[in-house]
N, C-alpha and C. Protein backbone atom coordinates (compact mmCIF):
# COMPACT_ATOMS: atom_id res chain seq x y z
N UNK A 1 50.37 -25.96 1.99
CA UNK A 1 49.09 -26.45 2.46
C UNK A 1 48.82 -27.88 1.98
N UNK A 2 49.27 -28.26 0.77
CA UNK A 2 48.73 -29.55 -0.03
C UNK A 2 49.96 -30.48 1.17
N UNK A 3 51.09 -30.60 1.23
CA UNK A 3 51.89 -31.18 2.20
C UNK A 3 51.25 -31.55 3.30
N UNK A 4 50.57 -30.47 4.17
CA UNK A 4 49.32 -30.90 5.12
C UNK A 4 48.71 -31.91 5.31
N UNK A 5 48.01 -31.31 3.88
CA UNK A 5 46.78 -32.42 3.79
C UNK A 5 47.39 -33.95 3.37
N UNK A 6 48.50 -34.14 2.17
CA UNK A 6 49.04 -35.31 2.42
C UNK A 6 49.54 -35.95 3.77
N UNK A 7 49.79 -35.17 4.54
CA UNK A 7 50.30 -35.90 6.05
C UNK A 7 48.76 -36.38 6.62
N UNK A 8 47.92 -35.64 6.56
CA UNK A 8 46.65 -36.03 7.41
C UNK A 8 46.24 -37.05 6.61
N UNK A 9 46.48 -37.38 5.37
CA UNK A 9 45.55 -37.86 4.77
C UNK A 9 46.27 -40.01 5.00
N UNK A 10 48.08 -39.41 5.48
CA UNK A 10 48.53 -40.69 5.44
C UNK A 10 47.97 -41.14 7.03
N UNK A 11 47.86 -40.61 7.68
CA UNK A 11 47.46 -40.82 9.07
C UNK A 11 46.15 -41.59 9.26
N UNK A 12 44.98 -41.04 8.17
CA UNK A 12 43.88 -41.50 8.22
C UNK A 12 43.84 -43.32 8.01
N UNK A 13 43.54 -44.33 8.77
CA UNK A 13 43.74 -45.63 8.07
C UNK A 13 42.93 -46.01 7.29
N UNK A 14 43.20 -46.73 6.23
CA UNK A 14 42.52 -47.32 5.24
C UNK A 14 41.75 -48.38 5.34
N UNK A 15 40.55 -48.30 4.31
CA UNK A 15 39.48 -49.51 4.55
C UNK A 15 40.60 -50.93 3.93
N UNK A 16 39.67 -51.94 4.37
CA UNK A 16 40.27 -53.28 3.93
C UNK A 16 40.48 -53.35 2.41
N UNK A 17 38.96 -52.92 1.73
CA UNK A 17 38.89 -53.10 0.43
C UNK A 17 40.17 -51.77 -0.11
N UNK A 18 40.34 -50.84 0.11
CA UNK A 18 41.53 -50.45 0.01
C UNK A 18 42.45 -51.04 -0.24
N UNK A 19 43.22 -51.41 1.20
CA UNK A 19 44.07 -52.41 1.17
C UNK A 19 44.52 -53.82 -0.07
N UNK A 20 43.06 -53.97 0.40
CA UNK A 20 42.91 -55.23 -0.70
C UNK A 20 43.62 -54.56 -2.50
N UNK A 21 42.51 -53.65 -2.65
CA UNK A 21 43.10 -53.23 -4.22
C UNK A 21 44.47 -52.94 -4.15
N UNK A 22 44.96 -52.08 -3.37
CA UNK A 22 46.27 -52.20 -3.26
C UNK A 22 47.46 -52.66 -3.69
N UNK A 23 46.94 -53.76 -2.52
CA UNK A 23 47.78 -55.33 -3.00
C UNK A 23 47.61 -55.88 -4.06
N UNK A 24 46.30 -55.99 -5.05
CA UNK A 24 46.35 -56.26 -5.67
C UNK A 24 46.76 -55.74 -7.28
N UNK A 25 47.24 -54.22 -6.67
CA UNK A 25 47.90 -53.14 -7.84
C UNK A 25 49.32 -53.88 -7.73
N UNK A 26 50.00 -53.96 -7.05
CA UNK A 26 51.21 -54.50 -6.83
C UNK A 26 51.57 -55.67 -7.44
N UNK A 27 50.50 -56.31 -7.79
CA UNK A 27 50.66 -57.39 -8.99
C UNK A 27 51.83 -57.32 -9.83
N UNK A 28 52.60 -57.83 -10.55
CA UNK A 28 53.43 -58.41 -11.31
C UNK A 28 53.40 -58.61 -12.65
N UNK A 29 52.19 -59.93 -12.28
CA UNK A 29 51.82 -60.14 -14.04
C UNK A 29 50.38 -60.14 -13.64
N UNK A 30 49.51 -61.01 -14.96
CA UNK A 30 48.35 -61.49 -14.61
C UNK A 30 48.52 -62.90 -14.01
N UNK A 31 49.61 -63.60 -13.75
CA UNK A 31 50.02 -64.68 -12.96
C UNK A 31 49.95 -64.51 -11.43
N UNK A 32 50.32 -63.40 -11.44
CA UNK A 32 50.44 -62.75 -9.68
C UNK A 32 49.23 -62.55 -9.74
N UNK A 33 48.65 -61.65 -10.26
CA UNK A 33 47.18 -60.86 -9.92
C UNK A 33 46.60 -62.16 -9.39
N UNK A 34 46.36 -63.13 -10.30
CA UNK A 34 45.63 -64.30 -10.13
C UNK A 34 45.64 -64.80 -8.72
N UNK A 35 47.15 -65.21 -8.31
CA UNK A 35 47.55 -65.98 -7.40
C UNK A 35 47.08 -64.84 -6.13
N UNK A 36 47.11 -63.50 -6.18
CA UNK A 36 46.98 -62.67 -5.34
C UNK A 36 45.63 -62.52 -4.51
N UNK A 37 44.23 -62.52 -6.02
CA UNK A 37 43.19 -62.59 -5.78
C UNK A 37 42.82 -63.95 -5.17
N UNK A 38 42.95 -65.51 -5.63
CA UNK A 38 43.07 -66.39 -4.78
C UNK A 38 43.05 -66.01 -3.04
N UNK A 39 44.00 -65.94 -2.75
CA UNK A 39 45.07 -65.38 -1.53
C UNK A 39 44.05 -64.44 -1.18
N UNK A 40 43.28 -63.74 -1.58
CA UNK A 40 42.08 -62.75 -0.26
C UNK A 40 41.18 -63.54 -0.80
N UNK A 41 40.46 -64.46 -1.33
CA UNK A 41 39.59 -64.70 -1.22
C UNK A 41 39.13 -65.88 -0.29
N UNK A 42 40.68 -66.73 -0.32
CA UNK A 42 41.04 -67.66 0.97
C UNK A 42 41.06 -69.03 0.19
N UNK A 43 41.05 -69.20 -1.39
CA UNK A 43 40.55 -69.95 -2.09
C UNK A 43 42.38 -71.14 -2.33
N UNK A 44 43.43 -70.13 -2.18
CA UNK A 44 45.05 -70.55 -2.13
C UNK A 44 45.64 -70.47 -1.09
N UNK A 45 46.22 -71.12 -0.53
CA UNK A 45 47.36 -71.13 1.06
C UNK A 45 48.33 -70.01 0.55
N UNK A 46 48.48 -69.12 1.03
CA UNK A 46 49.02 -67.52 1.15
C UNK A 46 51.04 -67.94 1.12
N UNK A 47 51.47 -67.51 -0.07
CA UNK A 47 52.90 -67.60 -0.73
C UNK A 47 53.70 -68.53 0.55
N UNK A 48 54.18 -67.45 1.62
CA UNK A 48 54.89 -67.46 2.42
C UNK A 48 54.91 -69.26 2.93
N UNK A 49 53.36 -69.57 3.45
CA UNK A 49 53.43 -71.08 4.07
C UNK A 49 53.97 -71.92 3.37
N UNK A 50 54.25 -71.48 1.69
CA UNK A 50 54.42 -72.77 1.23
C UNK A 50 56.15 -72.79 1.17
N UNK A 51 56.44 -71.69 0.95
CA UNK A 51 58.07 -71.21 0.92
C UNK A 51 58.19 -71.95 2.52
N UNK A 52 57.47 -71.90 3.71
CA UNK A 52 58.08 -72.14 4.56
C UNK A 52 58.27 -73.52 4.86
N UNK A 53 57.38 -74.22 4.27
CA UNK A 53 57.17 -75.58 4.11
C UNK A 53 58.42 -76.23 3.42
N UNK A 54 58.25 -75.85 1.95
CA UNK A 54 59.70 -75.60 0.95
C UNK A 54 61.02 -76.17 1.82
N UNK A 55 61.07 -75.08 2.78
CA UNK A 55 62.36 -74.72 3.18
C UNK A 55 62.29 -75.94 4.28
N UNK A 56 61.92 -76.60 4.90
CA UNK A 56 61.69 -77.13 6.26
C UNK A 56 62.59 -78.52 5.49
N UNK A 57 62.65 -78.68 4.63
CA UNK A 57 63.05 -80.40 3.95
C UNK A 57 62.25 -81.56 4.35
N UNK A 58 61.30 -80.81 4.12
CA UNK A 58 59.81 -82.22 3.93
C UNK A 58 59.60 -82.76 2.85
């Protein structure tokens, strides 16, 4: 029965702020956390653009 309810329960989608903590459990250090919280708050340009920038040979 508990198997069940874990299947229904992955089905159900999650709020943002969810999400958000989430991501921000996935942290690293308190270096990441930092850079992470930045990054939803909109306050840092989000990892990836700058790696992509990085990479472009600008």
């Amino acid at each position: 029965m508990s198997q069940l309810i874990k299947l229904i329960q992955a089905l159900i989608p999650k709020s943002q702020s969810q999400l958000d903590d989430d991501y921000l459990a996935q942290a690293a250090d308190i270096y990441d956390l930092e850079l992470r919280m930045g990054e939803l708050q909109g306050r840092v340009r989000p990892r990836t653009l700058g790696l992509a920038l990085a990479g472009s040979g600008r």
